[in-house]
N, C-alpha and C. Protein backbone atom coordinates (compact mmCIF):
# COMPACT_ATOMS: atom_id res chain seq x y z
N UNK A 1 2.27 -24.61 17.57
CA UNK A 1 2.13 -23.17 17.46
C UNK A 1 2.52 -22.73 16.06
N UNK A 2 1.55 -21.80 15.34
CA UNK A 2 1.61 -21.27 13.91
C UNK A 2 2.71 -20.29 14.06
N UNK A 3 3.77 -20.23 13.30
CA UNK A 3 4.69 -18.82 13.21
C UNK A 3 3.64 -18.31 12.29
N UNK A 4 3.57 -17.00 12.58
CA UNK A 4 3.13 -15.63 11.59
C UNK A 4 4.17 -16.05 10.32
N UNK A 5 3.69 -15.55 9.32
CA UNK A 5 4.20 -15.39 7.74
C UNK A 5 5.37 -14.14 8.04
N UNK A 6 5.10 -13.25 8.66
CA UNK A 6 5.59 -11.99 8.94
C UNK A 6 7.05 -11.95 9.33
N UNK A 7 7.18 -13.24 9.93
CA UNK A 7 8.27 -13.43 10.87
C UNK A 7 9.07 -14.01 10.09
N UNK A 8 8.94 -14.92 8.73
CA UNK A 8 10.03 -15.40 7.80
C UNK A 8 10.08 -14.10 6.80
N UNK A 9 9.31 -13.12 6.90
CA UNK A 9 9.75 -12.45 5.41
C UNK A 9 10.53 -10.94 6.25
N UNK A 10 10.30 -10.80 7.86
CA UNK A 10 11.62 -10.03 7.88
C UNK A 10 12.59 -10.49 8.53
N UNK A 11 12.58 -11.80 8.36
CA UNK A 11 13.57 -12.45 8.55
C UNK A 11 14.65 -12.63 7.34
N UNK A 12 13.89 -12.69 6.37
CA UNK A 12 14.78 -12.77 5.03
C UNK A 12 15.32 -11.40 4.60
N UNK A 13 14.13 -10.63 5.23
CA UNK A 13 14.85 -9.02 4.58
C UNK A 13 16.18 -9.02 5.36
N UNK A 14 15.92 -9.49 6.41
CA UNK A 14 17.44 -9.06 7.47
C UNK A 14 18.53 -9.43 6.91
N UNK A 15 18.61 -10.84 6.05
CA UNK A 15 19.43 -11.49 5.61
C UNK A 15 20.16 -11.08 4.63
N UNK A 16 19.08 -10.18 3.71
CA UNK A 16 19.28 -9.50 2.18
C UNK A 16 19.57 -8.22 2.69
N UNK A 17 20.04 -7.53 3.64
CA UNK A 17 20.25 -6.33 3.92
C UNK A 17 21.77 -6.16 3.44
N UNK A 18 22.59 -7.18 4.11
CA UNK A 18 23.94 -7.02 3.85
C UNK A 18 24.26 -7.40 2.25
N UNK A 19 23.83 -8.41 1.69
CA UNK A 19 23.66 -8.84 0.42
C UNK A 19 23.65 -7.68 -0.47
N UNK A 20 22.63 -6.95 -0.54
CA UNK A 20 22.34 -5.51 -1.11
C UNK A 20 23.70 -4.49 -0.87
N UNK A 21 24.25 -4.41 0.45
CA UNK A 21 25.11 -3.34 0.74
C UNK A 21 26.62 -4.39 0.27
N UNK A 22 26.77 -4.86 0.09
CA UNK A 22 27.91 -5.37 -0.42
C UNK A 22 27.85 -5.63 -2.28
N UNK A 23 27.02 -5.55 -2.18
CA UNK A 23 26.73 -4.96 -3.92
C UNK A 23 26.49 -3.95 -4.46
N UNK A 24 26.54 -3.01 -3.43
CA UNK A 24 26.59 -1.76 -3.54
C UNK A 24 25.45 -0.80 -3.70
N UNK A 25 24.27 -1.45 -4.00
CA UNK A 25 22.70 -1.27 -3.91
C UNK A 25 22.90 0.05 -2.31
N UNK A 26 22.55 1.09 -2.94
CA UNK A 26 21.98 1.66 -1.88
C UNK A 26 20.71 1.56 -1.36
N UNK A 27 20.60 1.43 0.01
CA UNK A 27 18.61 1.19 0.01
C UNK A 27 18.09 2.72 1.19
N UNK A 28 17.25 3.05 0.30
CA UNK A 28 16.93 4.16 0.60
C UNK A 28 15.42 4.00 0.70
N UNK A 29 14.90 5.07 1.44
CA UNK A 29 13.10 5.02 1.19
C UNK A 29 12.83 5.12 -0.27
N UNK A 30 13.62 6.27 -0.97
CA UNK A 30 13.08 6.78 -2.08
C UNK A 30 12.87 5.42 -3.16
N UNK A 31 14.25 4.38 -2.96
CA UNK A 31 14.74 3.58 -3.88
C UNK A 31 13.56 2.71 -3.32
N UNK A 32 13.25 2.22 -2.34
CA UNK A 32 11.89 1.06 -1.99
C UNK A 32 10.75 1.90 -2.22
N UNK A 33 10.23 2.90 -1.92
CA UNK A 33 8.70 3.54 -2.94
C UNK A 33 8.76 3.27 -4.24
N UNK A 34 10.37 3.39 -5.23
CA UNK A 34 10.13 3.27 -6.40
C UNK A 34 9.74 2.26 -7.16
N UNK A 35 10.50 1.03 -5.72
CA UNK A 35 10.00 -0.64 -6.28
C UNK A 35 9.21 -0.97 -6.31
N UNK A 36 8.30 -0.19 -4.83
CA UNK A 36 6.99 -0.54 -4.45
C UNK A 36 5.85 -0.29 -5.80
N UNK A 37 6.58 1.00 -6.55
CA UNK A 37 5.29 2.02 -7.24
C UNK A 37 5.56 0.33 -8.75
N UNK A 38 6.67 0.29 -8.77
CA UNK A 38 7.14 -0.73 -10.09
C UNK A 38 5.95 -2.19 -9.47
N UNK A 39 6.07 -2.70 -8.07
CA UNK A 39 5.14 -3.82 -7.91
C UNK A 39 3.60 -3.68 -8.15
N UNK A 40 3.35 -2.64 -7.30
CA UNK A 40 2.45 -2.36 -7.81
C UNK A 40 1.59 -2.10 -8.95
N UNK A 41 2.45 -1.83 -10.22
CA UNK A 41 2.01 -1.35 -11.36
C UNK A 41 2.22 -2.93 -12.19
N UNK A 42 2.86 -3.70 -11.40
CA UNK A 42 2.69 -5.07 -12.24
C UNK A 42 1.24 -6.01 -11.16
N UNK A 43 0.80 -5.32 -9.98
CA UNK A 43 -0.40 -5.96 -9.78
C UNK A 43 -0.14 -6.82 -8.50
N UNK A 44 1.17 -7.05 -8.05
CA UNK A 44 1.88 -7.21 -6.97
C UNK A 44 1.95 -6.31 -5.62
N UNK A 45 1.01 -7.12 -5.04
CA UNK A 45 0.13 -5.69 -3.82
C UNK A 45 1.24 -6.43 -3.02
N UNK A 46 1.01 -7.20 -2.30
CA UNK A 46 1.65 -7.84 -1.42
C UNK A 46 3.42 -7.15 -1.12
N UNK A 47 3.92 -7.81 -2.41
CA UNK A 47 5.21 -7.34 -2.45
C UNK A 47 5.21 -5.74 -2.63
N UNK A 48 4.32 -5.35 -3.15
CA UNK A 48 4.45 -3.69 -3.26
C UNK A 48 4.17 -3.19 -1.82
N UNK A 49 3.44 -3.73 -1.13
CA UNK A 49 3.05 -2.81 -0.14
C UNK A 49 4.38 -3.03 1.13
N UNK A 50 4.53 -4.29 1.05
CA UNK A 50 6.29 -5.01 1.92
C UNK A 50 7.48 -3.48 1.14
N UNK A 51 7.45 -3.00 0.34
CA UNK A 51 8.57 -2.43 0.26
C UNK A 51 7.91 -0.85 0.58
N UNK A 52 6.70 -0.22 0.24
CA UNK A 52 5.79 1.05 1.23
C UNK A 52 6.06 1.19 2.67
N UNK A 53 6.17 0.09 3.09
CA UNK A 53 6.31 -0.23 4.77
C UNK A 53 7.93 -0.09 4.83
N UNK A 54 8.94 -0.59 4.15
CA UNK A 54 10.34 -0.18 4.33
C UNK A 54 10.53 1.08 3.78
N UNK A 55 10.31 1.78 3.21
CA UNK A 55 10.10 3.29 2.88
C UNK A 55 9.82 3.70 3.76
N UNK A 56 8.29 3.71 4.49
CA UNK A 56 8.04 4.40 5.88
C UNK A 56 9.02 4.21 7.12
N UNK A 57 9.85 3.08 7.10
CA UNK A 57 10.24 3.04 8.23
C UNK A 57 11.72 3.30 7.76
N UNK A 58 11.93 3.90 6.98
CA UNK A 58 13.35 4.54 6.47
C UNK A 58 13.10 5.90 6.52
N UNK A 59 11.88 6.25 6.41
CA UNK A 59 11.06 7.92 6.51
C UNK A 59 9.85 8.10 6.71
N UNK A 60 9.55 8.20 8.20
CA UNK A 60 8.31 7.99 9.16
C UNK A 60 7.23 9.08 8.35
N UNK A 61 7.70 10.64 7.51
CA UNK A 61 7.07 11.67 7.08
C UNK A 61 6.91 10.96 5.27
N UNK A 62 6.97 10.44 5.17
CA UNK A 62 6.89 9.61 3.58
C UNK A 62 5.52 9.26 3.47
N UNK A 63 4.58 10.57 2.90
CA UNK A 63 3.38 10.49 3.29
C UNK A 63 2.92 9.33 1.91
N UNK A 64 3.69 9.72 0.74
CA UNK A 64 3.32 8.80 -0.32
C UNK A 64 3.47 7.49 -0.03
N UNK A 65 4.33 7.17 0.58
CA UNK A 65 3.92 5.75 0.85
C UNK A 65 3.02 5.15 1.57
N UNK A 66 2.69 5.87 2.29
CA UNK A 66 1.48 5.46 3.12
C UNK A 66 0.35 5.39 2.43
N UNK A 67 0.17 6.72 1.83
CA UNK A 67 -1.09 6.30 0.04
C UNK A 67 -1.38 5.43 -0.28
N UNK A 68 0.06 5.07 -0.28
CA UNK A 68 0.31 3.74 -1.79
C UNK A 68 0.08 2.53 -0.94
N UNK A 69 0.34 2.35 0.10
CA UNK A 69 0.32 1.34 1.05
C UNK A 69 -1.42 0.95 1.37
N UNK A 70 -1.95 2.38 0.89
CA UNK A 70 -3.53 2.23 1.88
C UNK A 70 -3.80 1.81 0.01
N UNK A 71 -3.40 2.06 -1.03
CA UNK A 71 -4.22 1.10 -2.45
C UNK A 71 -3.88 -0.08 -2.07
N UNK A 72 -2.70 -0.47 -1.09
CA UNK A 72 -2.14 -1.80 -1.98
C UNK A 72 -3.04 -2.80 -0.89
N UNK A 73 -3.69 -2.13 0.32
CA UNK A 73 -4.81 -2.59 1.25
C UNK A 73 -5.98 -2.31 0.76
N UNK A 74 -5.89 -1.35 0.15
CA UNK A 74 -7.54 -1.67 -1.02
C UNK A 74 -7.35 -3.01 -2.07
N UNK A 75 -6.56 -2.66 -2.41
CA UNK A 75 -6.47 -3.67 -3.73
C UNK A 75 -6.83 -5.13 -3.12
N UNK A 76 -6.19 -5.39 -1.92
CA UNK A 76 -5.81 -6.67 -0.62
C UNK A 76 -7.54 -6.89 -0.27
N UNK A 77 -8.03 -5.99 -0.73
CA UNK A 77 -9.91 -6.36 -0.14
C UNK A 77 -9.41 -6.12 1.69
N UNK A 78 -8.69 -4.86 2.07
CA UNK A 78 -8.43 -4.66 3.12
C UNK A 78 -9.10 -3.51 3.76
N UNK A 79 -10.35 -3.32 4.21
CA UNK A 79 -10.45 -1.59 4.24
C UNK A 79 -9.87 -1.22 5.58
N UNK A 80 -10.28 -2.09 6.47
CA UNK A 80 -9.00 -1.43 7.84
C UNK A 80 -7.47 -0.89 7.62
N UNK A 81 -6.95 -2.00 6.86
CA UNK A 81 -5.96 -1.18 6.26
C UNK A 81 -5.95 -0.36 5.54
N UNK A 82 -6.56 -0.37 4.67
CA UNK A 82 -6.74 1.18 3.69
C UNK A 82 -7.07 1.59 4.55
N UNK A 83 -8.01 2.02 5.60
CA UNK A 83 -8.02 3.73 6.01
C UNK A 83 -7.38 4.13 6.77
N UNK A 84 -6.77 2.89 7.82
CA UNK A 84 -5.53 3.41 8.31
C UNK A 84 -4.18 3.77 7.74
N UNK A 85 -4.01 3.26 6.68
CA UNK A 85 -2.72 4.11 5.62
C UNK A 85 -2.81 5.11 5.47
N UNK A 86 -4.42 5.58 4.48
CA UNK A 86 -4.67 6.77 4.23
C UNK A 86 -5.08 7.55 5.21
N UNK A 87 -5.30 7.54 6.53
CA UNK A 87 -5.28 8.28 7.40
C UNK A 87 -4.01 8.87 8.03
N UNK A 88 -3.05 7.88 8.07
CA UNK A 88 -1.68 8.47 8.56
C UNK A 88 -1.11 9.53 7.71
N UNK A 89 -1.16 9.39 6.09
CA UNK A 89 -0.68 9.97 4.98
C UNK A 89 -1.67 11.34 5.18
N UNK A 90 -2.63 11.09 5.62
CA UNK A 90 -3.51 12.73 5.44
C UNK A 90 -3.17 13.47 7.35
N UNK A 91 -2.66 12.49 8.10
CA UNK A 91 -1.54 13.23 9.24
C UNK A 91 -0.89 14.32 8.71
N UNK A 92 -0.29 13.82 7.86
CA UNK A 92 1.36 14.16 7.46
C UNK A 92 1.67 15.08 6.50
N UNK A 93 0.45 14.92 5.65
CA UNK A 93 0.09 15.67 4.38
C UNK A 93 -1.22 15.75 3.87
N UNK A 94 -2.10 17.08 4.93
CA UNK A 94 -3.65 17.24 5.07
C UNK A 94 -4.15 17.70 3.86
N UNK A 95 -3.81 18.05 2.97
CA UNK A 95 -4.12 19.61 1.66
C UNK A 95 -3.85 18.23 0.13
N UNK A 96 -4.70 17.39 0.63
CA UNK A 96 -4.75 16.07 -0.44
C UNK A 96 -6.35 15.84 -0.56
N UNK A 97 -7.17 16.54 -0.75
CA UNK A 97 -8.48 16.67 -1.15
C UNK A 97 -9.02 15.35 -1.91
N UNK A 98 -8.07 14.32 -2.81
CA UNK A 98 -8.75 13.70 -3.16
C UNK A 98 -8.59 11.77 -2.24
N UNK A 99 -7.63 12.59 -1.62
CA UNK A 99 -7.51 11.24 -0.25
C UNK A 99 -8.51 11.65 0.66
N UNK A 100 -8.75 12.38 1.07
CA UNK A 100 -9.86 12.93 1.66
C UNK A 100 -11.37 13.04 1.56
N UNK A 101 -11.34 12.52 0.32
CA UNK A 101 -12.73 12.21 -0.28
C UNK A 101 -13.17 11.10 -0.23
N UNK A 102 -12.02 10.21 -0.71
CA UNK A 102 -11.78 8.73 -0.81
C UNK A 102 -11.91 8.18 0.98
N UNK A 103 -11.29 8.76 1.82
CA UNK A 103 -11.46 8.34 3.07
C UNK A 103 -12.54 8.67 3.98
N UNK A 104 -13.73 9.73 2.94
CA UNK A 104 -14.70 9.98 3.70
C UNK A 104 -15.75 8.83 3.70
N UNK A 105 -15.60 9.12 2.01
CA UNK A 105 -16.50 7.58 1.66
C UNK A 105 -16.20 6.54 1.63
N UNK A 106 -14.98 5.73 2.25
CA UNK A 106 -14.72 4.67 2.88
C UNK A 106 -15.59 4.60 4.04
N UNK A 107 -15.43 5.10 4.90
CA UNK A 107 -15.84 5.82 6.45
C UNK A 107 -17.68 5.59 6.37
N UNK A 108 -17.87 6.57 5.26
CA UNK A 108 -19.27 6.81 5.13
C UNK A 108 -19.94 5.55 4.66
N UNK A 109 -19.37 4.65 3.44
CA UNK A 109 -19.91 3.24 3.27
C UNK A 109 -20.09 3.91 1.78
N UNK A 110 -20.29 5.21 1.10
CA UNK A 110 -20.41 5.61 0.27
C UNK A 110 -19.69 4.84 -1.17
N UNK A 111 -18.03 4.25 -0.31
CA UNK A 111 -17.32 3.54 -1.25
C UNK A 111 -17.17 2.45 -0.30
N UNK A 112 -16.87 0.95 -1.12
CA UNK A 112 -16.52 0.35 -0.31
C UNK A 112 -15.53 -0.84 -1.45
N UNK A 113 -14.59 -1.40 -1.14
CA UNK A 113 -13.40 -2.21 -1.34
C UNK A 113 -14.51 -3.36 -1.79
N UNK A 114 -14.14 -3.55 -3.72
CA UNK A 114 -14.56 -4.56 -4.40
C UNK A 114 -14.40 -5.82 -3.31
N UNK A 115 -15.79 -6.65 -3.98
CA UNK A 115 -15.69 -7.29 -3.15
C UNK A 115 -15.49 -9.29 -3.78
N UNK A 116 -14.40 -10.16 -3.60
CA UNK A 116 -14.81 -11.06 -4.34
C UNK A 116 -14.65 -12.39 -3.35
N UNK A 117 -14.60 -13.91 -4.16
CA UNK A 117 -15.15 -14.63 -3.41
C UNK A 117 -13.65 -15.37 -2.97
N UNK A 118 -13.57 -15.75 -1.36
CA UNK A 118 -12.62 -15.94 -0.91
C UNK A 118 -11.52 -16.87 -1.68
N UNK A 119 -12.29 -18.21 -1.89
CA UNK A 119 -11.43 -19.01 -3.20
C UNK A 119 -10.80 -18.53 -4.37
N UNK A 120 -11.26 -17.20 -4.99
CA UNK A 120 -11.36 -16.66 -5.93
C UNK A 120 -9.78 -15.98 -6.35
N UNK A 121 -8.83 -16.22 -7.28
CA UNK A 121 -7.54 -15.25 -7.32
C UNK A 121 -7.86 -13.73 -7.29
N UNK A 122 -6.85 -13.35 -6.09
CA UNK A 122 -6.98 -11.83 -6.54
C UNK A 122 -6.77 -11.35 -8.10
N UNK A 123 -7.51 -10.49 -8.42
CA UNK A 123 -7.30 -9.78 -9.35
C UNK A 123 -7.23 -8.79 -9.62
N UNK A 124 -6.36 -7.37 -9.58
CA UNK A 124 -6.64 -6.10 -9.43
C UNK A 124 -7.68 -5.58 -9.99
N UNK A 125 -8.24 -4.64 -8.85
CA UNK A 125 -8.88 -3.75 -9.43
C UNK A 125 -8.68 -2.07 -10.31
N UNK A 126 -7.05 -2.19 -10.01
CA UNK A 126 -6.74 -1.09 -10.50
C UNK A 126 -6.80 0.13 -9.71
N UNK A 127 -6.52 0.19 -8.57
CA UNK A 127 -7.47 1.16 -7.44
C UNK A 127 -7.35 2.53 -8.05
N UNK A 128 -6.49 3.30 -8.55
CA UNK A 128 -6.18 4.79 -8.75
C UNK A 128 -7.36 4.74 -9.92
N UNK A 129 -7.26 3.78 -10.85
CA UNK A 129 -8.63 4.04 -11.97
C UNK A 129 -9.78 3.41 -11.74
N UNK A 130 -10.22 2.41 -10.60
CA UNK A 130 -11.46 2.01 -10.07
C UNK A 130 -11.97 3.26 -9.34
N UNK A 131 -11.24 3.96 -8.29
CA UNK A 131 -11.47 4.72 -8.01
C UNK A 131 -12.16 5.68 -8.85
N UNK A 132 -11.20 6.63 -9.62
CA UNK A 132 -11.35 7.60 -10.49
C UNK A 132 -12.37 7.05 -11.28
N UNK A 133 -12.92 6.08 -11.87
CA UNK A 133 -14.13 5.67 -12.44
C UNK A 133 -15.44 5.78 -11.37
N UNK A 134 -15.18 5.38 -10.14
CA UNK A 134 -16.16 5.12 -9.44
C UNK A 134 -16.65 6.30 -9.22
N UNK A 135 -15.66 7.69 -9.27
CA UNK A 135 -16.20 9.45 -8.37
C UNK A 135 -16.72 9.76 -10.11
N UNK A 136 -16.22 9.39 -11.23
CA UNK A 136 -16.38 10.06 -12.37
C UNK A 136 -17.96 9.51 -12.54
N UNK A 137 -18.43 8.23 -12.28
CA UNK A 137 -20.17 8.10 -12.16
C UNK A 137 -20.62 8.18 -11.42
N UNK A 138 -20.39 8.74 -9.74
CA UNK A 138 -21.10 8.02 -8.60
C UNK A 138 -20.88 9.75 -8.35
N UNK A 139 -21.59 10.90 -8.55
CA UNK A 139 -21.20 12.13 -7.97
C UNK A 139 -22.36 12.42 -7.26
């Protein structure tokens, strides 16, 4: 029987919980979005989106992370996940017009999550400026 991947990495968070609080590290949502926004911006979806998900579940109304969570499932060549991120985040926080655009044309096929070849290393696409390139020619 395969263990899930899932099951050693919150297994390790559990471990690093006390680690952190005895070093005095406060862990807060705000403080894991900020790591997440830092992984992310080095291209690190995986680990960025693992600390989006401890944000949300430190603050269920943390609509930004859920955003950020639905790029870091774009970026992942994930669109189930992207639109279910960005769907929860437009729950929570409807008056976001350009998540709303983005999740129509997910939906619609209008946009759809670069696509590359399974062997292939991920490589970001940059989602906030693939995006924003893609509405700036595709109107």
């Amino acid at each position: 029987m395969k263990i899930p991947q899932h099951f050693f990495l919150a297994a390790a968070l559990l471990l690093l919980v006390p680690v952190f609080s005895a070093a005095g590290v406060k862990i807060t949502p705000e403080n894991d979005y900020r790591k997440g926004l830092d992984l992310y911006s080095k291209g690190r979806y995986e680990a960025a989106l693992e600390r989006f998900q401890l944000a949300i579940d430190g603050n269920w109304n943390f609509w930004q992370s859920y955003q950020m969570a639905g790029y870091c499932y774009f970026e992942m060549r994930d669109k189930d996940g992207a639109l279910d991120a960005f769907e929860e985040s437009l729950k929570i926080n409807p008056r976001n017009p350009k998540l709303v655009k983005i999740v129509n044309d997910l939906r619609s096929g209008a946009l759809d999550v670069p696509v590359r070849p399974v062997e292939a290393e991920a490589r970001p696409v940059g989602t906030p400026v693939y995006l924003q390139t893609f509405y700036t020619y595709n109107r």
